[in-house]
N, C-alpha and C. Protein backbone atom coordinates (compact mmCIF):
# COMPACT_ATOMS: atom_id res chain seq x y z
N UNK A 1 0.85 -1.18 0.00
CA UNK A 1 0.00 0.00 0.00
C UNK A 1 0.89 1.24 0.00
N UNK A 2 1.06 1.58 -1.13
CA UNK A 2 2.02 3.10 -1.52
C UNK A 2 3.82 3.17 -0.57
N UNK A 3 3.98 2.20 -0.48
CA UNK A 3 5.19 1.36 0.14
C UNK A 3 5.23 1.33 1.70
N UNK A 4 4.13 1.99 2.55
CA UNK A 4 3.46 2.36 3.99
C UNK A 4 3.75 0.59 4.57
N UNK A 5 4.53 0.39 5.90
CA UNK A 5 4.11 -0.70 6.48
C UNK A 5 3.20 -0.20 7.80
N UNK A 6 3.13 -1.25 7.89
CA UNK A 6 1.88 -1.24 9.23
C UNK A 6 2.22 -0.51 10.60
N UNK A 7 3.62 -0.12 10.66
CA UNK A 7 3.42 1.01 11.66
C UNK A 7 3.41 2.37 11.41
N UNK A 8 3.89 2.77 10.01
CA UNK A 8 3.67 4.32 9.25
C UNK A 8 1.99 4.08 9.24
N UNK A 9 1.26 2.85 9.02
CA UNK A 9 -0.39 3.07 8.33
C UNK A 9 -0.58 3.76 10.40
N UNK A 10 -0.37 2.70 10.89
CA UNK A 10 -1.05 3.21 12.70
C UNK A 10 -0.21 4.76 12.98
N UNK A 11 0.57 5.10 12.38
CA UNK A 11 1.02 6.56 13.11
C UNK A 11 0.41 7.31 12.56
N UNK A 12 -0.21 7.24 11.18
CA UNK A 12 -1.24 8.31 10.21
C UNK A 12 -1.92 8.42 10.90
N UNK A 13 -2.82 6.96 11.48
CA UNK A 13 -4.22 6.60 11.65
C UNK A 13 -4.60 7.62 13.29
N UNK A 14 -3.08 7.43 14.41
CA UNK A 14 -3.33 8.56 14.96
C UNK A 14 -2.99 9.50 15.07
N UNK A 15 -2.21 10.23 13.98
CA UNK A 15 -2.12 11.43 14.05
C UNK A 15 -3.22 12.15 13.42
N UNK A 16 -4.04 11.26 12.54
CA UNK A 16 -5.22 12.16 12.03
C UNK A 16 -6.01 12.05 12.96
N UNK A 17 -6.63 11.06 13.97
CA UNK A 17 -7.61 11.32 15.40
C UNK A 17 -7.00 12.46 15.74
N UNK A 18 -5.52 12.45 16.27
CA UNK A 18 -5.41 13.67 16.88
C UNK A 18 -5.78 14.89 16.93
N UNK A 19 -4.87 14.98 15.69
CA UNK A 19 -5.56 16.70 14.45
C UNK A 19 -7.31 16.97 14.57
N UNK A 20 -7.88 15.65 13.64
CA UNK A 20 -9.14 15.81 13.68
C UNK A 20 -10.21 16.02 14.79
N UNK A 21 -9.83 14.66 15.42
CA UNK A 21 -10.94 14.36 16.54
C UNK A 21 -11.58 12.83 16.00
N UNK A 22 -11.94 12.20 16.67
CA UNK A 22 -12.19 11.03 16.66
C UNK A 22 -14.04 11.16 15.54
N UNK A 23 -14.44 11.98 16.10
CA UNK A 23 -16.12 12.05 15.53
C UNK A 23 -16.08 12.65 13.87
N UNK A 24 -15.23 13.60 13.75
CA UNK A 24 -14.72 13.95 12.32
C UNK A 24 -14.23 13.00 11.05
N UNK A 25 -13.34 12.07 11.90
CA UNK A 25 -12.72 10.94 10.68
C UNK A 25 -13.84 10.26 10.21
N UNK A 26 -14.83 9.62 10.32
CA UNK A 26 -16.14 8.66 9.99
C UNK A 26 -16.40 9.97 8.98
N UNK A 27 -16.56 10.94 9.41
CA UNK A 27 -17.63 12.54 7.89
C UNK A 27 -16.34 12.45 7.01
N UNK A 28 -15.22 12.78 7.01
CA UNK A 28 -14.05 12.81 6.39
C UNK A 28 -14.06 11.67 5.39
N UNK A 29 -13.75 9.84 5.96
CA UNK A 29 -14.69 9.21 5.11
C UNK A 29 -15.82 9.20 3.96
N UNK A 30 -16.45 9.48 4.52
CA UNK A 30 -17.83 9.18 3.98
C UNK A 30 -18.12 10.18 3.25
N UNK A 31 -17.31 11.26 3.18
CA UNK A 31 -17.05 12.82 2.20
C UNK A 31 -16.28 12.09 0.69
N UNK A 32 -15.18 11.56 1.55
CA UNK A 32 -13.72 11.24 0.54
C UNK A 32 -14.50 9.89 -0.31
N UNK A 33 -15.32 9.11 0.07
CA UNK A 33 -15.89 7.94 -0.78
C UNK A 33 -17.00 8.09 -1.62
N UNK A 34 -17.48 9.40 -1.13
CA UNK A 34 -18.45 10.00 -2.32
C UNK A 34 -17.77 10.85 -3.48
N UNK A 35 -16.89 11.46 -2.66
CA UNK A 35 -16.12 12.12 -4.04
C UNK A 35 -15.56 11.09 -4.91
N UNK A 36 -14.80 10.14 -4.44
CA UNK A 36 -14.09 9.42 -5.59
C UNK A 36 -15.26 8.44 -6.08
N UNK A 37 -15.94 8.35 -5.33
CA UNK A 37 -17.31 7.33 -6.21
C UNK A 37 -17.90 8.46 -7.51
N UNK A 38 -18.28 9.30 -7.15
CA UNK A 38 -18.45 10.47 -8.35
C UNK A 38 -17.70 10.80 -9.39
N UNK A 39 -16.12 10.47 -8.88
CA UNK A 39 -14.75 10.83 -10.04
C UNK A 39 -15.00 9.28 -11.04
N UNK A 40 -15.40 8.10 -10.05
CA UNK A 40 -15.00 6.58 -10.73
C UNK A 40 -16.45 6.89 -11.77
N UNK A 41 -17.73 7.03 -11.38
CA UNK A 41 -18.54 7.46 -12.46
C UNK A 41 -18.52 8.30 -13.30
N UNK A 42 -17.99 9.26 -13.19
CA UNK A 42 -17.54 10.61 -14.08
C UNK A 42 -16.54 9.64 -15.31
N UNK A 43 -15.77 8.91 -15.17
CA UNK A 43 -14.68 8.01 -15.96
C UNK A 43 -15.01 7.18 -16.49
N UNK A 44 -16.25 6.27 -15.88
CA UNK A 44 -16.62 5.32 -16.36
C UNK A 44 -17.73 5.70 -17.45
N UNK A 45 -18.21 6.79 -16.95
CA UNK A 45 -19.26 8.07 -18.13
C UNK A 45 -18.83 7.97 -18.95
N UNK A 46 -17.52 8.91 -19.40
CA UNK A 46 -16.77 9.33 -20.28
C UNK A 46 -16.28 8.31 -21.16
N UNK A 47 -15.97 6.75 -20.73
CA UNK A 47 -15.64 5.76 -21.41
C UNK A 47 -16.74 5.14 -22.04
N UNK A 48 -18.10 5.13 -21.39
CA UNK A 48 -19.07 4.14 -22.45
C UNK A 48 -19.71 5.50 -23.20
N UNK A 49 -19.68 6.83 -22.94
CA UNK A 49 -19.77 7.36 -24.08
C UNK A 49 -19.10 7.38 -25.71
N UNK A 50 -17.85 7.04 -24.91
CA UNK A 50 -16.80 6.68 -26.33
C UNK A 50 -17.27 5.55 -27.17
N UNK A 51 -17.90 4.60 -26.12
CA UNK A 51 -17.78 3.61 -26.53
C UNK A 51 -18.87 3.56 -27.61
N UNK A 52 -20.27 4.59 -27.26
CA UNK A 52 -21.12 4.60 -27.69
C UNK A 52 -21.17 5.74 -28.96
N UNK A 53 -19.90 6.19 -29.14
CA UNK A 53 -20.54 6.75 -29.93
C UNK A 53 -19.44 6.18 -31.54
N UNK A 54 -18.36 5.34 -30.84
CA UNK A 54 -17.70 4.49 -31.51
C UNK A 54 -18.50 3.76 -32.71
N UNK A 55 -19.69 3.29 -31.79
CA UNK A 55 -20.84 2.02 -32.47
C UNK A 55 -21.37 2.71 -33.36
N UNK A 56 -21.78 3.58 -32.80
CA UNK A 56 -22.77 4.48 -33.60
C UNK A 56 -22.21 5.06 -35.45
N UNK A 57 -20.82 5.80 -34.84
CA UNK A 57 -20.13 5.96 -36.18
C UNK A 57 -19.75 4.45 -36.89
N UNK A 58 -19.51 3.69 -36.48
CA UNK A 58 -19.30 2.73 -37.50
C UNK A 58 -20.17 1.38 -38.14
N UNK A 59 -21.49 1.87 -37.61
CA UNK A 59 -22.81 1.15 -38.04
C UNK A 59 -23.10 1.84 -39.52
């Protein structure tokens, strides 16, 4: 995982409680998995449009 072993992943994990606060990281989440769920559809958009309009021109 981005070359991170398992005690760099636990020193992130509390230095962001720290910073943040324990009740913040869960919204932070659940912010950050909607955005990239929106970026992975936005991409996956953009590709079956190609795809569709690929068909279309060569029918």
């Amino acid at each position: 995982m981005f070359g991170l072993g398992w005690p760099e992943v636990i020193v992130i994990g509390i230095a962001a409680v720290v910073i943040f606060g324990p009740k913040k990281i869960p919204e932070m989440g659940s912010a950050l998995g909607k955005t990239l769920r929106g970026f992975k559809d936005e991409i996956n958009g953009t590709a079956s449009e190609e795809e569709e309009s690929d068909k279309d021109g060569s029918s």
